[in-house]
C-alpha atoms as a PDB file:
ATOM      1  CA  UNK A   1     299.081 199.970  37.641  1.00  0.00           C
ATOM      2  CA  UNK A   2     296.156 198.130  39.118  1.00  0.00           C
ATOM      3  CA  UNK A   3     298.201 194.959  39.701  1.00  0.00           C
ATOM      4  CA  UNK A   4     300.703 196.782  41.842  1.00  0.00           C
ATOM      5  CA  UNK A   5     297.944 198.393  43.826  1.00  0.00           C
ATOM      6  CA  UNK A   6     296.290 194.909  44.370  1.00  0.00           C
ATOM      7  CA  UNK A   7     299.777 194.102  45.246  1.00  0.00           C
ATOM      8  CA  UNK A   8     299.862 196.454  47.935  1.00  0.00           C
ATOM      9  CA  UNK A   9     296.314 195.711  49.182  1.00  0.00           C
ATOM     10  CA  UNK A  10     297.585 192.310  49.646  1.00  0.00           C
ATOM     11  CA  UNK A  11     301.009 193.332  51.275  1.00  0.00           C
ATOM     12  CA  UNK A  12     298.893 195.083  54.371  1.00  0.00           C
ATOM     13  CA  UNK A  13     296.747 191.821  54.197  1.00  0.00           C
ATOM     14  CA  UNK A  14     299.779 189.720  54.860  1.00  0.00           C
ATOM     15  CA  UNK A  15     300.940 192.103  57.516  1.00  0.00           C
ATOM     16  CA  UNK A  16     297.484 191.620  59.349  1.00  0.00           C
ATOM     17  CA  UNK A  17     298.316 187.724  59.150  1.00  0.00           C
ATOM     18  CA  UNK A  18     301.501 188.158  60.353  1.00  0.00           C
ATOM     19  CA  UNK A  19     300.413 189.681  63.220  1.00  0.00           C
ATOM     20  CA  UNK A  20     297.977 187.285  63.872  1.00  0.00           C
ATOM     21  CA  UNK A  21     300.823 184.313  63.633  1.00  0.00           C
ATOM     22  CA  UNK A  22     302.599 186.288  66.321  1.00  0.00           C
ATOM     23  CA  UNK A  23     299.446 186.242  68.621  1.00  0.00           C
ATOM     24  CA  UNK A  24     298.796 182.450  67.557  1.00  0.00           C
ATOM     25  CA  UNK A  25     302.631 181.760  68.501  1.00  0.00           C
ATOM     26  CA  UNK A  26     302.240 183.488  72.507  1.00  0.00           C
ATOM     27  CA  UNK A  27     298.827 181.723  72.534  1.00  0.00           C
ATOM     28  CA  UNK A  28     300.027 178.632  72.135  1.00  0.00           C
ATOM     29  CA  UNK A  29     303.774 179.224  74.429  1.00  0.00           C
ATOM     30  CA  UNK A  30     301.052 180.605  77.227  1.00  0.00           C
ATOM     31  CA  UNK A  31     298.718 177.598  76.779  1.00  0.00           C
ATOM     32  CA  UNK A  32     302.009 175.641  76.981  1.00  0.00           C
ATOM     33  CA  UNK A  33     303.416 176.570  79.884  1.00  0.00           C
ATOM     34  CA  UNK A  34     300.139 177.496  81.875  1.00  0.00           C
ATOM     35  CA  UNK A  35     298.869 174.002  81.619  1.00  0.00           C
ATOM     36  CA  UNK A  36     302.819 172.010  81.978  1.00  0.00           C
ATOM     37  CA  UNK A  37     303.938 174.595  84.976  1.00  0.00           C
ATOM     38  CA  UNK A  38     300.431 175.212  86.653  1.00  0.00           C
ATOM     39  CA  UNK A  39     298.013 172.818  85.589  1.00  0.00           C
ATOM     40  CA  UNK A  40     295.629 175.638  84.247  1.00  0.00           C
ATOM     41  CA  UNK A  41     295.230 175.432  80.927  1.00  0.00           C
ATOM     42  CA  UNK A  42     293.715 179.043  79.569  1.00  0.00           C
ATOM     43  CA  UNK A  43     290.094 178.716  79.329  1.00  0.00           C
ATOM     44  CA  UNK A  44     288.880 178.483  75.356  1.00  0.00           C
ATOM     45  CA  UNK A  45     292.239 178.687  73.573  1.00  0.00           C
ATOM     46  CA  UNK A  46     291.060 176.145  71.374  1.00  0.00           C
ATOM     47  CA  UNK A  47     288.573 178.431  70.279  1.00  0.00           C
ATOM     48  CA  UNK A  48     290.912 181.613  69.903  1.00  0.00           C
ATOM     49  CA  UNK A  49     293.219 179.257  67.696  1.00  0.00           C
ATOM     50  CA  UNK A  50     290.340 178.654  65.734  1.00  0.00           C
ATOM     51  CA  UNK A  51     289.493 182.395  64.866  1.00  0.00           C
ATOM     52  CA  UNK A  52     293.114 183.398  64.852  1.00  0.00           C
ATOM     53  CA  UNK A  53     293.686 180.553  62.040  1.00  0.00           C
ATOM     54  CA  UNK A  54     290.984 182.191  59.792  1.00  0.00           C
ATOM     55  CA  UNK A  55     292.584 185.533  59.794  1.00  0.00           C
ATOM     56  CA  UNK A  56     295.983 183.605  59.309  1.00  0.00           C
ATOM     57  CA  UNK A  57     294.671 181.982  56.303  1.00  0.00           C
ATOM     58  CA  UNK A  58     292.307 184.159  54.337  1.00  0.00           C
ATOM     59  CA  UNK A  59     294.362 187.464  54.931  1.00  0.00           C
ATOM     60  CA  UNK A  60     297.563 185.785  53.536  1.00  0.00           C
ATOM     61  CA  UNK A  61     295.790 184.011  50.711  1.00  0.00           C
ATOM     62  CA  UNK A  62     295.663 187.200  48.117  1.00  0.00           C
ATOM     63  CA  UNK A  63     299.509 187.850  48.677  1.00  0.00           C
ATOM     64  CA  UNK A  64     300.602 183.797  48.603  1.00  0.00           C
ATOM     65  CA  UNK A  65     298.797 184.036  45.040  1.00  0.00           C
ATOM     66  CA  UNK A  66     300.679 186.764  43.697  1.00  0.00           C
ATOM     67  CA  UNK A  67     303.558 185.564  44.165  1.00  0.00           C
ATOM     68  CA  UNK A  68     303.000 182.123  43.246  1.00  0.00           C
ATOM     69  CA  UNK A  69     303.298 180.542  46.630  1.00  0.00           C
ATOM     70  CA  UNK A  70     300.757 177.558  45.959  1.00  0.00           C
ATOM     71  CA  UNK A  71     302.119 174.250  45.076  1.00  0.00           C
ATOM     72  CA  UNK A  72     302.175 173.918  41.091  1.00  0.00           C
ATOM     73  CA  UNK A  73     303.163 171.002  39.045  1.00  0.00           C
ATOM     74  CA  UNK A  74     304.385 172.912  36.130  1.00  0.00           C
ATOM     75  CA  UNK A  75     306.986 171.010  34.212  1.00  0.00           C
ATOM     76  CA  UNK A  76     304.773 169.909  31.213  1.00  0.00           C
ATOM     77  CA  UNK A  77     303.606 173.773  31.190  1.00  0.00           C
ATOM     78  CA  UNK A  78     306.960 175.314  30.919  1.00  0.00           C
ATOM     79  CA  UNK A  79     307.626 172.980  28.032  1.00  0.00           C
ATOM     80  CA  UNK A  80     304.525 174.416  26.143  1.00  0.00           C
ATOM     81  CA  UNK A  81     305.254 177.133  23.811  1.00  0.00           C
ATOM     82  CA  UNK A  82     304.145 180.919  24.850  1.00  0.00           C
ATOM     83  CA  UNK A  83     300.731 180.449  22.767  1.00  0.00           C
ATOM     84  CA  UNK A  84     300.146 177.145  24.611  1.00  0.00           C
ATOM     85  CA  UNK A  85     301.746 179.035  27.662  1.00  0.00           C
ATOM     86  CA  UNK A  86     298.755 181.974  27.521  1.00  0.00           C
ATOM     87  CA  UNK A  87     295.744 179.543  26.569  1.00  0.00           C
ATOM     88  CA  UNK A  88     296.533 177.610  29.727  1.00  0.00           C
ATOM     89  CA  UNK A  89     297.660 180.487  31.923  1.00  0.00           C
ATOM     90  CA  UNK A  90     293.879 182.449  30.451  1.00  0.00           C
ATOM     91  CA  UNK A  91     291.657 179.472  30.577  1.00  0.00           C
ATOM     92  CA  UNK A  92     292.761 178.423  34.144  1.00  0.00           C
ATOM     93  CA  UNK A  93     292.966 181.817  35.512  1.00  0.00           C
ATOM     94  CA  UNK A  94     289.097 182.337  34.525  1.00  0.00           C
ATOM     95  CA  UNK A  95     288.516 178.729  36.114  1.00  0.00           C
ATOM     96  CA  UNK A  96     290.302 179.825  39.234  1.00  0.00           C
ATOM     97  CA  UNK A  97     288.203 183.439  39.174  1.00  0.00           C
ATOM     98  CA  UNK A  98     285.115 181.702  39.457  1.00  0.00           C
ATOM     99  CA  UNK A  99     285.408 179.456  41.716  1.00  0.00           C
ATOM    100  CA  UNK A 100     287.455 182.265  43.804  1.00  0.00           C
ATOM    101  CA  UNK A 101     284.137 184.671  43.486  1.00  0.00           C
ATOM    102  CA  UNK A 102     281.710 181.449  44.321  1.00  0.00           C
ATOM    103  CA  UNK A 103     283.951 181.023  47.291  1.00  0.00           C
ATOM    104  CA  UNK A 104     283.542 184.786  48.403  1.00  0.00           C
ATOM    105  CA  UNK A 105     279.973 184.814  47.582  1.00  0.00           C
ATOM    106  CA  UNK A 106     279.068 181.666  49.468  1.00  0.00           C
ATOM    107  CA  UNK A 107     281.213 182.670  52.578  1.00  0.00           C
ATOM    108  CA  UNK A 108     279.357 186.132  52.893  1.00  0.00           C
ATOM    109  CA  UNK A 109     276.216 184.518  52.143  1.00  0.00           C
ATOM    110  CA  UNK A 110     277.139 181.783  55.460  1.00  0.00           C
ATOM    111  CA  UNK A 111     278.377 185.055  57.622  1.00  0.00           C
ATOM    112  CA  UNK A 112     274.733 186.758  56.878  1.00  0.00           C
ATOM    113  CA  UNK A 113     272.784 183.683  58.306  1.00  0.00           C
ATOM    114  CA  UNK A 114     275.211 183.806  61.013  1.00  0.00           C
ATOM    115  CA  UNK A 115     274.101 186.703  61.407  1.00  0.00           C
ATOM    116  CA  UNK A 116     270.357 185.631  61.989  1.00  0.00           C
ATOM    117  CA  UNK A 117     271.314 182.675  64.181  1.00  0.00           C
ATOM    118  CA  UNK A 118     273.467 184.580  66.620  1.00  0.00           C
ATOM    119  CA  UNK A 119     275.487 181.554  66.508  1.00  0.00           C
ATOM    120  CA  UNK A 120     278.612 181.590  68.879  1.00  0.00           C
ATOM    121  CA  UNK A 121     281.227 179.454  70.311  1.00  0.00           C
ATOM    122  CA  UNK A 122     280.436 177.677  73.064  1.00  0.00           C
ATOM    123  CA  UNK A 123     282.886 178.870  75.865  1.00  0.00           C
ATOM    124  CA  UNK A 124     283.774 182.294  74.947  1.00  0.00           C
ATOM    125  CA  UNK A 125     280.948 183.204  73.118  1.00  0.00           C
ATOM    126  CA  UNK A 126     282.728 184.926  70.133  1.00  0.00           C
ATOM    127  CA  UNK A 127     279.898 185.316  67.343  1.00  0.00           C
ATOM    128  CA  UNK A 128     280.837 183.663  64.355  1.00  0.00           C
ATOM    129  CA  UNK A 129     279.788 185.821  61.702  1.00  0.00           C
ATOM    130  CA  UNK A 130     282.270 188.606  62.166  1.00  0.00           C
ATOM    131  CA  UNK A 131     284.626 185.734  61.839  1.00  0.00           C
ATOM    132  CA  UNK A 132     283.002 184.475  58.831  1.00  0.00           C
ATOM    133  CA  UNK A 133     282.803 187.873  57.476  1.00  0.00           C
ATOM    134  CA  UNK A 134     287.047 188.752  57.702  1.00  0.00           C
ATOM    135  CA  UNK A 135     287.358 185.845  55.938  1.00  0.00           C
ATOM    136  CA  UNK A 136     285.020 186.847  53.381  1.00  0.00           C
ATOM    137  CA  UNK A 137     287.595 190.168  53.099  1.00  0.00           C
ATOM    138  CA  UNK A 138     290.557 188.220  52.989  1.00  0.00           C
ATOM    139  CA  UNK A 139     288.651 186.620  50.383  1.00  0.00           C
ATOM    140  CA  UNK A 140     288.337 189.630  48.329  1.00  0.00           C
ATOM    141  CA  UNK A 141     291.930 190.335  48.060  1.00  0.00           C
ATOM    142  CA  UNK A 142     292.309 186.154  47.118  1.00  0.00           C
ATOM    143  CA  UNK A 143     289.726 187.219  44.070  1.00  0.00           C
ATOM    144  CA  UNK A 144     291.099 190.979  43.357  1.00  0.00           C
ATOM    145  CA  UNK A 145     294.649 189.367  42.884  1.00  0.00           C
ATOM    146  CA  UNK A 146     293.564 186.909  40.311  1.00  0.00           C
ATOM    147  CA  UNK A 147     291.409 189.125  38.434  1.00  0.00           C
ATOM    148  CA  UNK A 148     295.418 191.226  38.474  1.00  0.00           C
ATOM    149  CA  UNK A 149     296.579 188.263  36.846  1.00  0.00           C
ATOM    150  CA  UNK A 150     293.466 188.289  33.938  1.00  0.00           C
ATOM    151  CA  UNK A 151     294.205 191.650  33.561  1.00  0.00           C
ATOM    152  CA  UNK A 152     297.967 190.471  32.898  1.00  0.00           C
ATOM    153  CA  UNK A 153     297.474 187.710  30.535  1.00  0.00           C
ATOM    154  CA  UNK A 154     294.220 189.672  28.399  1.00  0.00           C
ATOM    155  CA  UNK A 155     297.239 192.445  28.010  1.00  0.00           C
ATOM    156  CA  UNK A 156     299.743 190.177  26.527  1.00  0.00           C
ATOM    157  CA  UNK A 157     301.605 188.744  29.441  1.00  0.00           C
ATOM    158  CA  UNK A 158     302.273 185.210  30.269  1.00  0.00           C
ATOM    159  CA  UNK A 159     301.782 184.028  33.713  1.00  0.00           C
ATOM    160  CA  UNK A 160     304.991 181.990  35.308  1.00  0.00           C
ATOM    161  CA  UNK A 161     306.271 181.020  39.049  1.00  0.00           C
ATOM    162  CA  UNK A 162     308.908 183.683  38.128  1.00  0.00           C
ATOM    163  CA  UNK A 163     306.439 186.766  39.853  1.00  0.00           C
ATOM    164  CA  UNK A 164     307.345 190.812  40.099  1.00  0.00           C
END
């Protein structure tokens, strides 16, 4: 039950990337043909790609998780039994929580000092830490999907690239 809401969390989060890959996309087809037809490039794309990228990334990370879109090198796991299966699947998962919680902590901790600095970039001047901050959200849903998949294995299941 909480897995498939987590799931659904994560399908809006993908949309939001999505949709952020579309503006990327006319971005970059406007940079294109604004600096080959008029010799104008648009002022501070490079900076827009830049902020665009983190919403790209972060809000698509919980949902690439889920349904095992990372690269894996699994053939010596798929030979292990379903015991050696779980241990592996448990132990790595709780690996893979921390360091996805350290990651969220220490990204919201860098958007708060961003905060404080008033930090911006240099042409547009976006602030950074609301920046910082989405990906800090996206972040969330990265962790929240793992801790689905602890949820999963502590009830019995075994984790696989085959995904629900």
């Amino acid at each position: 039950m909480l897995r498939k809401k987590i799931k659904a969390l994560n399908h809006y989060a993908q949309y939001v990337s999505g949709f952020t890959l579309m503006l990327l996309m006319m971005l970059m087809v406007a940079e294109v043909i604004a600096r080959r037809f008029f010799n104008d490039p648009i002022g501070g794309s490079y900076e827009l790609v830049c902020v665009l990228l983190t919403f790209i990334v972060f809000f698509a990370a919980g949902y690439a998780h889920h349904y095992r879109e990372h690269v894996v090198i699994d053939f010596i796991y798929e030979l292990l039994p379903r015991s050696g299966r779980r241990f592996i699947s448990f132990l790595s998962t709780i690996i893979y929580l921390g360091t996805v919680l350290l990651m969220c902590w220490m990204v919201f901790k860098y958007g708060l000092a961003l905060i404080a600095t008033g930090a911006t970039t240099a042409i547009l001047k976006i602030p950074h830490w609301p920046i910082v901050i989405a990906a800090g959200v996206g972040l969330i849903g990265y962790a929240l999907s793992v801790i689905g998949d602890l949820i999963f294995l502590i009830d019995g299941g075994v984790l696989s690239n085959d995904i629900d």
